[in-house]
Each structure stands twice: as C-alpha cells, then as structure tokens.
PDB file of N, CA and C in Angstrom:
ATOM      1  N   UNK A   1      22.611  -2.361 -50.607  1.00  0.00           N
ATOM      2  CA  UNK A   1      21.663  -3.330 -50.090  1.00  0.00           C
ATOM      3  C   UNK A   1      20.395  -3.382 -50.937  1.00  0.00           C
ATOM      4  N   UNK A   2      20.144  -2.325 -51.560  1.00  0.00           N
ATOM      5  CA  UNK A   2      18.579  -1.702 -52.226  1.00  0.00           C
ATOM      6  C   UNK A   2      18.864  -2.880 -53.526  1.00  0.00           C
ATOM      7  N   UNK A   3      19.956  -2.992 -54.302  1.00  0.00           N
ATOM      8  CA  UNK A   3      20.365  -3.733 -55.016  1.00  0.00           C
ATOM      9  C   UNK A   3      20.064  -4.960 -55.370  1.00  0.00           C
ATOM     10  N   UNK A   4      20.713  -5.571 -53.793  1.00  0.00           N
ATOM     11  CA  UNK A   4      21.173  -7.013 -53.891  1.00  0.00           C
ATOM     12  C   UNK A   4      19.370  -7.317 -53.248  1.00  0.00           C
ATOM     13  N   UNK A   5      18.971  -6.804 -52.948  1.00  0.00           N
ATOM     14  CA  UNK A   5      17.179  -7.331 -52.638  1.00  0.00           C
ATOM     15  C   UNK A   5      16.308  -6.947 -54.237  1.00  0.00           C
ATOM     16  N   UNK A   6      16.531  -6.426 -54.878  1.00  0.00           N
ATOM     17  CA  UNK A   6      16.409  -6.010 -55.984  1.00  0.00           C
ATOM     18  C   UNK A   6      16.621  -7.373 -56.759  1.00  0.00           C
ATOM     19  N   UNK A   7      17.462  -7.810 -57.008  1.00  0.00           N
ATOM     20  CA  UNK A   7      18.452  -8.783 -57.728  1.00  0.00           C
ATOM     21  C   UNK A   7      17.429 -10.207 -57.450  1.00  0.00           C
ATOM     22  N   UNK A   8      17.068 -10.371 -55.516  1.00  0.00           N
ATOM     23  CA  UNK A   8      16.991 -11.606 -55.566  1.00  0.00           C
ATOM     24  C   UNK A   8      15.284 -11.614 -56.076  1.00  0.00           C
ATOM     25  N   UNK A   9      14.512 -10.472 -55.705  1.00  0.00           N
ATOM     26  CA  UNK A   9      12.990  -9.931 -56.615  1.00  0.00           C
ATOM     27  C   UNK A   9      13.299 -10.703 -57.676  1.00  0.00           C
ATOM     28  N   UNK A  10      13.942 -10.162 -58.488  1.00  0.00           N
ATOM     29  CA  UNK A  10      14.324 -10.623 -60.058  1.00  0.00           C
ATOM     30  C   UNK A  10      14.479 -11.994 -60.166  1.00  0.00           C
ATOM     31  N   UNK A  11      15.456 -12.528 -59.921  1.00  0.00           N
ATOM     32  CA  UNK A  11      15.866 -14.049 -59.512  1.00  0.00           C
ATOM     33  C   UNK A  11      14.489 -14.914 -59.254  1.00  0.00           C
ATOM     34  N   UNK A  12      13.722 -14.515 -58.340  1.00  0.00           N
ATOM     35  CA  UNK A  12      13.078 -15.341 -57.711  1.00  0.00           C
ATOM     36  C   UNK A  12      11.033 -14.970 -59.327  1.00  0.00           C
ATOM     37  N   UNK A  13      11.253 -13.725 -59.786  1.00  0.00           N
ATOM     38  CA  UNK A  13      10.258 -13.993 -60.774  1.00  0.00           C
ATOM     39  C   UNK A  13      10.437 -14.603 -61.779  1.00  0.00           C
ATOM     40  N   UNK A  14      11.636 -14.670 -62.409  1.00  0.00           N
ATOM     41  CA  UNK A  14      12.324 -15.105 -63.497  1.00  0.00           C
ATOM     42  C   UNK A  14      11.769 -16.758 -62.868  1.00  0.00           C
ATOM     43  N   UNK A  15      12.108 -17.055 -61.933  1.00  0.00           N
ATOM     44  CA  UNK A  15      12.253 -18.769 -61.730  1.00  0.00           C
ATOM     45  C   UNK A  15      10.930 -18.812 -61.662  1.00  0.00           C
ATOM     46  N   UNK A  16       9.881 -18.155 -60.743  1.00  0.00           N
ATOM     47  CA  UNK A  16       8.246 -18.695 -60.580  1.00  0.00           C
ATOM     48  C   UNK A  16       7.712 -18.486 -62.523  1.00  0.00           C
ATOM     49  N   UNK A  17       7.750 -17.228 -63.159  1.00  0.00           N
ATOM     50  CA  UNK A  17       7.868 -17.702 -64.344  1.00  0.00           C
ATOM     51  C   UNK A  17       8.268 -19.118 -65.338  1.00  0.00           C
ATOM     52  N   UNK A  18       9.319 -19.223 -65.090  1.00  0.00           N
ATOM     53  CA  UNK A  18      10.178 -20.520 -65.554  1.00  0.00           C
ATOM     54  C   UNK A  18       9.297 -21.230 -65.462  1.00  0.00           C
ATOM     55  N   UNK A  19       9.188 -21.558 -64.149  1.00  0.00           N
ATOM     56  CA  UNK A  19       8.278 -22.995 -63.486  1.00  0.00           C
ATOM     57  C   UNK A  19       6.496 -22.907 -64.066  1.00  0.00           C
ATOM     58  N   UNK A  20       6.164 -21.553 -64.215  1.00  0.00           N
ATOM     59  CA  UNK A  20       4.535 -21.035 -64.631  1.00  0.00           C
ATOM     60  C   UNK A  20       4.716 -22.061 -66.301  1.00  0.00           C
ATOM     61  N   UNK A  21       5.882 -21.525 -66.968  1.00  0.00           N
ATOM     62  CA  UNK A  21       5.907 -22.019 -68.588  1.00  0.00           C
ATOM     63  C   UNK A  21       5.674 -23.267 -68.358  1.00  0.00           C
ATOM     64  N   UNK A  22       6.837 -24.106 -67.791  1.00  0.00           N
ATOM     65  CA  UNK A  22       6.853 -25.555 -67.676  1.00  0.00           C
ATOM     66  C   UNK A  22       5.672 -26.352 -67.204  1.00  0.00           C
ATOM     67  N   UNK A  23       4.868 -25.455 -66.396  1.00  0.00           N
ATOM     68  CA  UNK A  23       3.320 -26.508 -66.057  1.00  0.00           C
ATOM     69  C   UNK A  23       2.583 -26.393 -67.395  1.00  0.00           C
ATOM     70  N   UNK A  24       2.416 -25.071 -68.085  1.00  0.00           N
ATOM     71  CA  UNK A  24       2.130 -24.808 -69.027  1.00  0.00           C
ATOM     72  C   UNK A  24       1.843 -25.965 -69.820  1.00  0.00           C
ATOM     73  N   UNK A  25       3.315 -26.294 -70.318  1.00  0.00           N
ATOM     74  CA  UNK A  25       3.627 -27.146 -71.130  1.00  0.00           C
ATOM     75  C   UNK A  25       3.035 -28.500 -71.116  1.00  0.00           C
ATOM     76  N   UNK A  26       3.419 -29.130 -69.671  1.00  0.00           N
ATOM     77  CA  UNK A  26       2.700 -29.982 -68.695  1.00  0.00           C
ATOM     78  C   UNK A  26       1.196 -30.305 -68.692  1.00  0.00           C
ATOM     79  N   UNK A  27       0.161 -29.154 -69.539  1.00  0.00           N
ATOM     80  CA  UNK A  27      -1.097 -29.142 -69.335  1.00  0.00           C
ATOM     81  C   UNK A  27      -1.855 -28.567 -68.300  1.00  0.00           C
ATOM     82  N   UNK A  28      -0.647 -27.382 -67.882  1.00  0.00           N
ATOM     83  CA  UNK A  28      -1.844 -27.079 -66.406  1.00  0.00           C
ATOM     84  C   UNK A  28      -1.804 -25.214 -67.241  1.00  0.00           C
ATOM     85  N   UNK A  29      -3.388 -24.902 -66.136  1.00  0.00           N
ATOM     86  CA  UNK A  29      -3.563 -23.962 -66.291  1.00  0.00           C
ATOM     87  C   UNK A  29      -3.272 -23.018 -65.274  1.00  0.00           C
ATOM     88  N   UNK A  30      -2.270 -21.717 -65.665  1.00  0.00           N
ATOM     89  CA  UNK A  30      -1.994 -20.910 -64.612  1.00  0.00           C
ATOM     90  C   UNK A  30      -3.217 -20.216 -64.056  1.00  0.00           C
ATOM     91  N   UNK A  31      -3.947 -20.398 -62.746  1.00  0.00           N
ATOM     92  CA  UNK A  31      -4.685 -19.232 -62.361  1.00  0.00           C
ATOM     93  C   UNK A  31      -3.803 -18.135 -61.453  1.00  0.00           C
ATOM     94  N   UNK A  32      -3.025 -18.618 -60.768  1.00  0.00           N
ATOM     95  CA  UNK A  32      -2.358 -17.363 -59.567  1.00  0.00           C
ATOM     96  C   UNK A  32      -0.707 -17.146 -60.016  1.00  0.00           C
ATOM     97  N   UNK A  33      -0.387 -15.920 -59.851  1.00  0.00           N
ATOM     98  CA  UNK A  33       1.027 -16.096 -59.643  1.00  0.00           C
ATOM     99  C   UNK A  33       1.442 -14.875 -58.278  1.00  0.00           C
ATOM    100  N   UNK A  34       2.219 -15.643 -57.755  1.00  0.00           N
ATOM    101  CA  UNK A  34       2.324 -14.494 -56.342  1.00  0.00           C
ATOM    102  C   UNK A  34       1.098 -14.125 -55.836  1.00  0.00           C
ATOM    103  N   UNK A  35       0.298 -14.801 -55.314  1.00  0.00           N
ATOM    104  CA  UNK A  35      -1.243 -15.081 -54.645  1.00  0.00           C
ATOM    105  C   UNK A  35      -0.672 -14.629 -53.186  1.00  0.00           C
ATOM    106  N   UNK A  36      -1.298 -13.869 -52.806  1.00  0.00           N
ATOM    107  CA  UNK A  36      -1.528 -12.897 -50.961  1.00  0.00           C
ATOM    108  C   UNK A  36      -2.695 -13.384 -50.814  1.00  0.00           C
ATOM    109  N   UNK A  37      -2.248 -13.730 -49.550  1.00  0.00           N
ATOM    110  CA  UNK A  37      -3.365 -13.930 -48.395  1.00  0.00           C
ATOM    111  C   UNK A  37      -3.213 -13.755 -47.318  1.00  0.00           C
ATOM    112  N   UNK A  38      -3.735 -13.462 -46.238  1.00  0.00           N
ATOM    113  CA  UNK A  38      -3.888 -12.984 -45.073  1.00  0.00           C
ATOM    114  C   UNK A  38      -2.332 -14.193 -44.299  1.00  0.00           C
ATOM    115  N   UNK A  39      -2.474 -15.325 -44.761  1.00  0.00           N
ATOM    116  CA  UNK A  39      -1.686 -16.336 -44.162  1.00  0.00           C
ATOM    117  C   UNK A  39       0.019 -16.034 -45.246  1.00  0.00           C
ATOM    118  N   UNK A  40       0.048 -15.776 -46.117  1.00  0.00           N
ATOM    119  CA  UNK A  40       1.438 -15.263 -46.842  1.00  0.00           C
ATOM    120  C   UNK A  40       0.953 -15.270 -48.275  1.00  0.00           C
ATOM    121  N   UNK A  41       2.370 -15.495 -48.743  1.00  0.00           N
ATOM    122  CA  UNK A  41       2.012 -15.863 -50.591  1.00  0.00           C
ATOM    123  C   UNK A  41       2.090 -17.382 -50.806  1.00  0.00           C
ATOM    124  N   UNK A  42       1.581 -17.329 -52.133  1.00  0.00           N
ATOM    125  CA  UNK A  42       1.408 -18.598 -53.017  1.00  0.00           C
ATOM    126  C   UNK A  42       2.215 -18.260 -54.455  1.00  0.00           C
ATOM    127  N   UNK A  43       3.154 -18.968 -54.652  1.00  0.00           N
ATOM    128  CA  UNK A  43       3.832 -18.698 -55.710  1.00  0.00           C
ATOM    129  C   UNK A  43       3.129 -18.830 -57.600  1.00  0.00           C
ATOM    130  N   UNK A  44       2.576 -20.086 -57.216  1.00  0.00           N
ATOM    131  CA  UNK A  44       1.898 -20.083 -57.992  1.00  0.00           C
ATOM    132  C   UNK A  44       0.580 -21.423 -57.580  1.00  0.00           C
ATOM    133  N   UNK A  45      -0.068 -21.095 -58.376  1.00  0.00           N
ATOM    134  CA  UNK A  45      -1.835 -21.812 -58.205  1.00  0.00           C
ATOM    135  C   UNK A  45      -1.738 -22.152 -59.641  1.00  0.00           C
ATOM    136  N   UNK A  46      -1.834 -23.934 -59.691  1.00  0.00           N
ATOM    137  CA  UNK A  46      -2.411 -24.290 -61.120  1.00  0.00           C
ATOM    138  C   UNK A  46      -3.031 -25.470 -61.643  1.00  0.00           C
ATOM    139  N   UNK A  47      -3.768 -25.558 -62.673  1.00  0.00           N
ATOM    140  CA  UNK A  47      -4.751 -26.548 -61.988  1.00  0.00           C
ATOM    141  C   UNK A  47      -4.696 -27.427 -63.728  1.00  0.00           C
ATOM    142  N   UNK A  48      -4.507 -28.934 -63.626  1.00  0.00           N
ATOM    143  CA  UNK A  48      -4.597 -29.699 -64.558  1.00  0.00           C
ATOM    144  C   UNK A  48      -5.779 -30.568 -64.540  1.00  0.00           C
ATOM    145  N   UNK A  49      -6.768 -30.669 -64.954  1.00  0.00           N
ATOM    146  CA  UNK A  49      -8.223 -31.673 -64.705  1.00  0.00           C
ATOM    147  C   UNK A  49      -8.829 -31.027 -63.606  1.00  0.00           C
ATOM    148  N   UNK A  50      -8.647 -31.757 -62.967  1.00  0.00           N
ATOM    149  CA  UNK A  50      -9.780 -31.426 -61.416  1.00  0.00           C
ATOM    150  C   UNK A  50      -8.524 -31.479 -60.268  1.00  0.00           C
ATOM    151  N   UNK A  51      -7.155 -31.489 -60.464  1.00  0.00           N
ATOM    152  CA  UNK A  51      -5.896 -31.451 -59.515  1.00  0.00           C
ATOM    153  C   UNK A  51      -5.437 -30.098 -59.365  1.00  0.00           C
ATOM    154  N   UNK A  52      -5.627 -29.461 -58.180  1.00  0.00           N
ATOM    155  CA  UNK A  52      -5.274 -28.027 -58.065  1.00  0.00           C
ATOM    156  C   UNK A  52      -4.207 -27.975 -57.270  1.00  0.00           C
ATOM    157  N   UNK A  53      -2.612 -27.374 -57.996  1.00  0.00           N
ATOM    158  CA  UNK A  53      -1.611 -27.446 -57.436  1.00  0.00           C
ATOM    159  C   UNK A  53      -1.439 -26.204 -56.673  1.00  0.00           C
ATOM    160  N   UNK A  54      -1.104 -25.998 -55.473  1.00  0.00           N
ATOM    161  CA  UNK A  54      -0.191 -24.883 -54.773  1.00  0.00           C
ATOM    162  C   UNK A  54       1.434 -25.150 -55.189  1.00  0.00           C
ATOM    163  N   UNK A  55       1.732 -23.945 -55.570  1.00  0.00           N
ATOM    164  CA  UNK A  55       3.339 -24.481 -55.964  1.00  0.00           C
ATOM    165  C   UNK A  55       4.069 -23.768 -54.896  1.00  0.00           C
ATOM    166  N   UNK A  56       5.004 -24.167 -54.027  1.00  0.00           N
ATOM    167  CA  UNK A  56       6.612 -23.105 -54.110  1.00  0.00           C
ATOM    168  C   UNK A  56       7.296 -23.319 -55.203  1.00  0.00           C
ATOM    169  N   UNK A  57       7.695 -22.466 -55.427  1.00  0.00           N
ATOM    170  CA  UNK A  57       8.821 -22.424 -56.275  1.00  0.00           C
ATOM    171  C   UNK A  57      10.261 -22.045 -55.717  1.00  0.00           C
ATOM    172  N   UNK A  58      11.809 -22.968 -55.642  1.00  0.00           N
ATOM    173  CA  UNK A  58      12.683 -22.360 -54.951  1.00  0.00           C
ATOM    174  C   UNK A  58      13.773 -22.258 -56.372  1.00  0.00           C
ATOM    175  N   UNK A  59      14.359 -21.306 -56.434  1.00  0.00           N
ATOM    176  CA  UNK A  59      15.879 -21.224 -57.483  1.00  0.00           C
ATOM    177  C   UNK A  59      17.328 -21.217 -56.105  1.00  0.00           C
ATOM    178  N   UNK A  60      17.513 -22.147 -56.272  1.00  0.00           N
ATOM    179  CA  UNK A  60      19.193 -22.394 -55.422  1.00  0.00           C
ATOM    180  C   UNK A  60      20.333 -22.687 -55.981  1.00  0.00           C
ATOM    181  N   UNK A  61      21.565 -23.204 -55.503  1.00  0.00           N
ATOM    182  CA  UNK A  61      22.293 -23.419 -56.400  1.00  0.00           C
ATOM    183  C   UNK A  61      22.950 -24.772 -56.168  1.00  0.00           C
ATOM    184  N   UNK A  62      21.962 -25.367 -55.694  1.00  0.00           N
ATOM    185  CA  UNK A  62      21.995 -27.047 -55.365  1.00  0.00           C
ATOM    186  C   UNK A  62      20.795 -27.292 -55.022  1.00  0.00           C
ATOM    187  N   UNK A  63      20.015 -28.344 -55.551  1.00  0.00           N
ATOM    188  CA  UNK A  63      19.171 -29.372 -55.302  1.00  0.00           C
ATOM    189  C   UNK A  63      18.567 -29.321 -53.870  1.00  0.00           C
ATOM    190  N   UNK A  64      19.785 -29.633 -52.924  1.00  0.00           N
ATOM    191  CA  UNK A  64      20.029 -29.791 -51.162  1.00  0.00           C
ATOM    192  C   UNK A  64      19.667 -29.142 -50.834  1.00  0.00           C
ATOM    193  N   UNK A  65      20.317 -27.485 -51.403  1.00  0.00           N
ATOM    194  CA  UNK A  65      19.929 -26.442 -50.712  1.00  0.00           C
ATOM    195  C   UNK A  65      18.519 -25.434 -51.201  1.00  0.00           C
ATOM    196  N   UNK A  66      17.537 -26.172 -52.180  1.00  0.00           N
ATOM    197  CA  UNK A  66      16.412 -25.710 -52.845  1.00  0.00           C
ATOM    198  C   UNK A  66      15.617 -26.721 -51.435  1.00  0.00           C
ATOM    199  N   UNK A  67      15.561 -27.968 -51.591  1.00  0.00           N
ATOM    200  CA  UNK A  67      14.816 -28.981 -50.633  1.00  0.00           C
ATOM    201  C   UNK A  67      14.810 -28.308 -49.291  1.00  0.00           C
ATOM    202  N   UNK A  68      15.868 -27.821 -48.518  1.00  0.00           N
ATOM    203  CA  UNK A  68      16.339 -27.414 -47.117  1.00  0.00           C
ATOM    204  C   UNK A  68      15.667 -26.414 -46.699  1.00  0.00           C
ATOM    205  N   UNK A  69      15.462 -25.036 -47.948  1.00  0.00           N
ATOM    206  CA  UNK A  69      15.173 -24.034 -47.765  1.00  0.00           C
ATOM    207  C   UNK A  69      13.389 -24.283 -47.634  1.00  0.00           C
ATOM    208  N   UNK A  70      13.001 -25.011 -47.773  1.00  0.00           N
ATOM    209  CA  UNK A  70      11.639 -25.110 -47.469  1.00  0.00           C
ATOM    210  C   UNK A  70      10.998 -25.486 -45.759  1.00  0.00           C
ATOM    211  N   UNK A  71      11.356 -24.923 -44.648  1.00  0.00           N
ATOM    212  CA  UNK A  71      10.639 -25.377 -43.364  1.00  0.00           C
ATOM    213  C   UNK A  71       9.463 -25.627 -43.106  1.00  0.00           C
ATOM    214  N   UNK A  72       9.685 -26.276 -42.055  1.00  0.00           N
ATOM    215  CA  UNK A  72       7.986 -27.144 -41.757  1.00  0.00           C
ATOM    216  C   UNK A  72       7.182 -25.762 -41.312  1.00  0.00           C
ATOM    217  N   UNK A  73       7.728 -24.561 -40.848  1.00  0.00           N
ATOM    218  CA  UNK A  73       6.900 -23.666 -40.695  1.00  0.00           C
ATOM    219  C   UNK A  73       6.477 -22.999 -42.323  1.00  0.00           C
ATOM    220  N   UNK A  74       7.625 -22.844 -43.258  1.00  0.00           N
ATOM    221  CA  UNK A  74       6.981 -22.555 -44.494  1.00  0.00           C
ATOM    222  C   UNK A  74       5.937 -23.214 -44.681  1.00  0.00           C
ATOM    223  N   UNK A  75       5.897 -24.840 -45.077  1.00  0.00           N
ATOM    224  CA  UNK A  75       5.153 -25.789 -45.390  1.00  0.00           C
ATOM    225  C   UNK A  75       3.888 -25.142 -44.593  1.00  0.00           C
ATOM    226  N   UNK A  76       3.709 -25.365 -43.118  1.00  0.00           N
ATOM    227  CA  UNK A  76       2.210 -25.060 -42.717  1.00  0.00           C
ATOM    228  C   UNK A  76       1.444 -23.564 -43.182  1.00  0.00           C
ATOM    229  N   UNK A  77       2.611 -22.245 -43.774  1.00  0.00           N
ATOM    230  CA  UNK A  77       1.947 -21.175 -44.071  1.00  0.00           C
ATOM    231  C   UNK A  77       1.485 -21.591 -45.432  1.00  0.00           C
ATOM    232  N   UNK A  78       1.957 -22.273 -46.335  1.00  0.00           N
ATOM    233  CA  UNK A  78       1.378 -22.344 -47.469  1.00  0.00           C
ATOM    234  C   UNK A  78      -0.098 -22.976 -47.609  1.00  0.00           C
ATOM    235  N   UNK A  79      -0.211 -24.354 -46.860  1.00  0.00           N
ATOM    236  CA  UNK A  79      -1.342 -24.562 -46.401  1.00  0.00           C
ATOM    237  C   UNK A  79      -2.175 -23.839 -45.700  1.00  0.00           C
ATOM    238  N   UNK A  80      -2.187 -23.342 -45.006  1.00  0.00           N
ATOM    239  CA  UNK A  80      -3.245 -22.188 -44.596  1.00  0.00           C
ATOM    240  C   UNK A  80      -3.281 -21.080 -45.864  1.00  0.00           C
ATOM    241  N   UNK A  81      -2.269 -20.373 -46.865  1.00  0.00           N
ATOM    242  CA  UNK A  81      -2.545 -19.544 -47.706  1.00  0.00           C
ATOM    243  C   UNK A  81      -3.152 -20.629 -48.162  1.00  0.00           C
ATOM    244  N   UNK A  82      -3.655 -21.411 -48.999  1.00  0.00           N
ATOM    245  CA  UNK A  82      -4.259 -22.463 -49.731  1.00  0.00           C
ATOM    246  C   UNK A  82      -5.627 -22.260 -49.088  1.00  0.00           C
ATOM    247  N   UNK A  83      -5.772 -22.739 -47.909  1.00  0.00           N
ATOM    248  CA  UNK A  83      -6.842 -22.696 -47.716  1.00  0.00           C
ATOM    249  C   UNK A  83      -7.942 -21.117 -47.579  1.00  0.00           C
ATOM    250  N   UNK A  84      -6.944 -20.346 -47.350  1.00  0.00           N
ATOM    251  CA  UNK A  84      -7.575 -18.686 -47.437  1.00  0.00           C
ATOM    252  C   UNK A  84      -8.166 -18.580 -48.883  1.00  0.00           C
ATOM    253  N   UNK A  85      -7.211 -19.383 -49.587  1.00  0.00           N
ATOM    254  CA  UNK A  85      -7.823 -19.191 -51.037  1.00  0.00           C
ATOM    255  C   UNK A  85      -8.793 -19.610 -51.564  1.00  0.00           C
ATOM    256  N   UNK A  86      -9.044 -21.162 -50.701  1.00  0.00           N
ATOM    257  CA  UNK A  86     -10.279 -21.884 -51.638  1.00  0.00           C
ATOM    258  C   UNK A  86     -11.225 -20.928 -50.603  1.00  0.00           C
ATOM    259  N   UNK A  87     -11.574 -20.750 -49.585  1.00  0.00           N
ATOM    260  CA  UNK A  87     -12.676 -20.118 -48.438  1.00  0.00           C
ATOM    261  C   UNK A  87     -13.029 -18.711 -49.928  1.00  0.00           C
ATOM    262  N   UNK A  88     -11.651 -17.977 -50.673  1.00  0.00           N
ATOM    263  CA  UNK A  88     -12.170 -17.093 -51.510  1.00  0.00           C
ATOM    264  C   UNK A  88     -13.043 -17.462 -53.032  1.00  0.00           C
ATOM    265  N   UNK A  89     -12.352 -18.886 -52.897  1.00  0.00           N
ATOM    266  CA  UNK A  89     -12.898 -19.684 -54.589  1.00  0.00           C
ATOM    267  C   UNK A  89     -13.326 -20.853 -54.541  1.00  0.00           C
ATOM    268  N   UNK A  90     -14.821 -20.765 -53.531  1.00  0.00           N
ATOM    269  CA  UNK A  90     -15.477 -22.262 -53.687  1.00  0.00           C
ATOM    270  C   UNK A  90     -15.427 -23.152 -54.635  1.00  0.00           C
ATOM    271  N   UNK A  91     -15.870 -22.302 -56.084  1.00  0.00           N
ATOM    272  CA  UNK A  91     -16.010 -23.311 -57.268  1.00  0.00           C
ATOM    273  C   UNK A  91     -14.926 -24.237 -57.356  1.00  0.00           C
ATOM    274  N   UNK A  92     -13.776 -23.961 -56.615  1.00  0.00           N
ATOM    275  CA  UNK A  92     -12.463 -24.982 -56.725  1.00  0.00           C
ATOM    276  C   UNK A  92     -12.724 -26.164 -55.883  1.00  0.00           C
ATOM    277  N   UNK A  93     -13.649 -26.156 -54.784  1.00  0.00           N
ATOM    278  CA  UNK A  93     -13.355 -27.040 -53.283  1.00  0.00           C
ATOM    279  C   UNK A  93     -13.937 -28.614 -53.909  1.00  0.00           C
ATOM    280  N   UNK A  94     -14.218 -28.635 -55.105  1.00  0.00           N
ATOM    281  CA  UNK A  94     -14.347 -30.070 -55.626  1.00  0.00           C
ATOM    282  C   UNK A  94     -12.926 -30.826 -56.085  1.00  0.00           C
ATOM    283  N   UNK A  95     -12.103 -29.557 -56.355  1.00  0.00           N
ATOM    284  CA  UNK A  95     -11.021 -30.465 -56.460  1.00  0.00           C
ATOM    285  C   UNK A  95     -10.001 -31.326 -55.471  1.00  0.00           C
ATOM    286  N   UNK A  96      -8.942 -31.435 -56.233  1.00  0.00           N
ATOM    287  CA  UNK A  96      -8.171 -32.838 -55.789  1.00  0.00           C
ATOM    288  C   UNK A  96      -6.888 -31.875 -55.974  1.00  0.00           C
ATOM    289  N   UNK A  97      -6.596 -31.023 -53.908  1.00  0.00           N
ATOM    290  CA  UNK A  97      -5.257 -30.690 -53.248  1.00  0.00           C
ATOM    291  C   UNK A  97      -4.233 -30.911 -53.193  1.00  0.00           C
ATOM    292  N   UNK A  98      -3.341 -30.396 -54.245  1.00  0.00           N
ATOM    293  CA  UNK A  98      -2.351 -31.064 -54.380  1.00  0.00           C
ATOM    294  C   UNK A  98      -1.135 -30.115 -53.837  1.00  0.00           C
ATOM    295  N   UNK A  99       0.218 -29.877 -52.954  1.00  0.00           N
ATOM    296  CA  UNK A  99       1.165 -28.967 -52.488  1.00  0.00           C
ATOM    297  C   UNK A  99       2.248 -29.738 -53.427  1.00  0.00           C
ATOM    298  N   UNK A 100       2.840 -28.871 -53.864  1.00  0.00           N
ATOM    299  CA  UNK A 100       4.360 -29.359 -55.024  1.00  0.00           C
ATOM    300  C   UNK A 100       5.193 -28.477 -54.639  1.00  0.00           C
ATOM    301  N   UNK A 101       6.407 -28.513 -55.148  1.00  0.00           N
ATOM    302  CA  UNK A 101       7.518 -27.780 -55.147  1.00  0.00           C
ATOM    303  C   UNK A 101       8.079 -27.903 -56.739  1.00  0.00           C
ATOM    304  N   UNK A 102       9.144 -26.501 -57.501  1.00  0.00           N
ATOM    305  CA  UNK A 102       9.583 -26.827 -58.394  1.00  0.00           C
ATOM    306  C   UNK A 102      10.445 -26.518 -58.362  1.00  0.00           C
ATOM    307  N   UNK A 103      12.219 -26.782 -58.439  1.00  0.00           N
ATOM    308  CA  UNK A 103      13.036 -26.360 -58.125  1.00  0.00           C
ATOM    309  C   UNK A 103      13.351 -25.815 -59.442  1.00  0.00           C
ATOM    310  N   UNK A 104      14.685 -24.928 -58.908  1.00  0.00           N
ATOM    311  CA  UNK A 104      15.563 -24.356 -60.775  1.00  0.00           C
ATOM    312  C   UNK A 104      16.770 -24.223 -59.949  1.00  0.00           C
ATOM    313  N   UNK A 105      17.671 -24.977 -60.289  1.00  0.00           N
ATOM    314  CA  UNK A 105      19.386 -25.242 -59.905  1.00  0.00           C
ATOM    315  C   UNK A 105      19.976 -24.964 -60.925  1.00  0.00           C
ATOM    316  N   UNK A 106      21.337 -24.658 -60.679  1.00  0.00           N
ATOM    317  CA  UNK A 106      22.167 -23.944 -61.751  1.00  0.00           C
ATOM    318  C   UNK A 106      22.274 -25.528 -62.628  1.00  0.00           C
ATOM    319  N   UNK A 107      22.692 -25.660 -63.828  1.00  0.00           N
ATOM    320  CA  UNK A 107      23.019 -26.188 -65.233  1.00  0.00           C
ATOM    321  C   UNK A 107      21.715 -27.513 -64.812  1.00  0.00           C
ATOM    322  N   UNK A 108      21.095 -27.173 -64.293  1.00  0.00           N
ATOM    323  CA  UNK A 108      20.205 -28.800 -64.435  1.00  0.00           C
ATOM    324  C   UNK A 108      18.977 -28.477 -65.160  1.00  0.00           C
ATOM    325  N   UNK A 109      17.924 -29.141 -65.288  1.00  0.00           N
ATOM    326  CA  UNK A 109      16.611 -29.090 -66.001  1.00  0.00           C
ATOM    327  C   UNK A 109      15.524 -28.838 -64.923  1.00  0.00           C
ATOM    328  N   UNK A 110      14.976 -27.915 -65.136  1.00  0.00           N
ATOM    329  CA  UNK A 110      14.381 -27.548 -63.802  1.00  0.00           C
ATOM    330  C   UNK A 110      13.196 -28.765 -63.141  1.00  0.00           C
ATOM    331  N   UNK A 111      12.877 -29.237 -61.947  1.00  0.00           N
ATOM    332  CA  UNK A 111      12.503 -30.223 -61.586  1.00  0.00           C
ATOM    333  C   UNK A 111      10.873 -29.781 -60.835  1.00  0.00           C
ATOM    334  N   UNK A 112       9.570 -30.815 -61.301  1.00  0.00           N
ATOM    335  CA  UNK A 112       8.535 -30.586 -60.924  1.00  0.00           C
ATOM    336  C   UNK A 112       8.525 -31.741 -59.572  1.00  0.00           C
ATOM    337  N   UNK A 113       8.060 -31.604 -58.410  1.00  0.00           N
ATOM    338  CA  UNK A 113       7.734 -32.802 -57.523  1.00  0.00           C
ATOM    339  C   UNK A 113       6.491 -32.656 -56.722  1.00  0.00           C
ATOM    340  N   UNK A 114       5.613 -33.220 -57.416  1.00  0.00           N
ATOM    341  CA  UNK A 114       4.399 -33.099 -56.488  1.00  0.00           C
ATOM    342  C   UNK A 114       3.818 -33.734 -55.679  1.00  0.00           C
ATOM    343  N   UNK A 115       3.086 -33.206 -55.133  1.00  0.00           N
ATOM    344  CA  UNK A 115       3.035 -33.599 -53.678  1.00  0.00           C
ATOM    345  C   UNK A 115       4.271 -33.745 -52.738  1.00  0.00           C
ATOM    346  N   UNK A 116       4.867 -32.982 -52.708  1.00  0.00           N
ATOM    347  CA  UNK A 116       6.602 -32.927 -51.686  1.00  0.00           C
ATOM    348  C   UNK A 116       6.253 -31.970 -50.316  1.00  0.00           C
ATOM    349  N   UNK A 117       4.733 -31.428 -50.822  1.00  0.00           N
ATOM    350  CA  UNK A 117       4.424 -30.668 -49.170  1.00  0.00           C
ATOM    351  C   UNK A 117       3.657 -30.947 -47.779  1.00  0.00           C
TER     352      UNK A 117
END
C-alpha cells in the first residue's frame, strides 16, 4: 500500500511540474507550487501581467475522467485556499482572479483551461 501512495505522490508532482513548465512557456510566472493553507492546497499559483492564476492540476487517463474528478466541494476549497492566500499576500489583491485547471491525459498534449473553476 506504502507503494502504490508513493507512486501516485510521484505521478501527481511529475504532472503539477509538467503543467509549472508549460505556463512557463506561456509567460507566466511560477510563485507557489503545492501552496497549504489552513483551507487545503493550491497546486500551483501563477501569475502572467496583473492575472493571478490558482491552478488544479489533474493527470487521468481520460479527459472525462480529469474534468469529473474535480467536485463542487473541491472547487469551493480551492477558493477559500486562494483567498487564505491573498489575506497572506496583499501586494497581489490588485490583481485579476483567475481559477484554471490543467489536465495531462495519457498520449495527448497536455491542456490549459482557464477559468473552468
């Protein structure tokens, strides 16, 4: 069991990585990765101009089942971690809130969608 929770650790940094490069690329700047807050985690925090993204990040092995795995109770903890965060980093509260998702599915190109939260 120690293993296979082991495995999905791995799985799941490898992909918030993945997705960290690709904003990268995109023009954004990573500030958070795996961000704690009193309300949960934030996978990643990143910010292009004055647009500050909260990301999930999901790796599945369909599209369907990356979209599905996200609940409306996930959705409201991320927003509240978001907001634990700016209450910690005023200098941000001028920006422009943005919740995304980035998926990574087996043989496809991994997919940015923002604002999907």
């Amino acid at each position: 069991m120690r293993e296979a929770r082991r495995q999905r650790y791995l799985s799941g940094l490898s992909a918030e990585r993945t997705a960290a490069a690709l904003l990268m690329l995109k023009g954004y700047r990573i500030l958070g990765m795996r961000v704690r807050t009193a309300a949960g985690e934030i996978d990643l925090i990143a910010l292009r101009g004055n647009r500050l993204a909260f990301v999930e990040v999901k790796r599945r092995a369909s599209r369907l089942e990356a979209e599905a795995s996200v609940s409306l109770n996930q959705r409201r903890r991320i927003r509240s971690a978001a907001q634990l965060w700016l209450a910690r980093n005023p200098q941000m509260s001028d920006c422009e809130l943005h919740f995304d998702l980035f998926f990574l599915v087996r043989r496809r190109f991994p997919r940015h969608l923002a604002d999907a939260l």
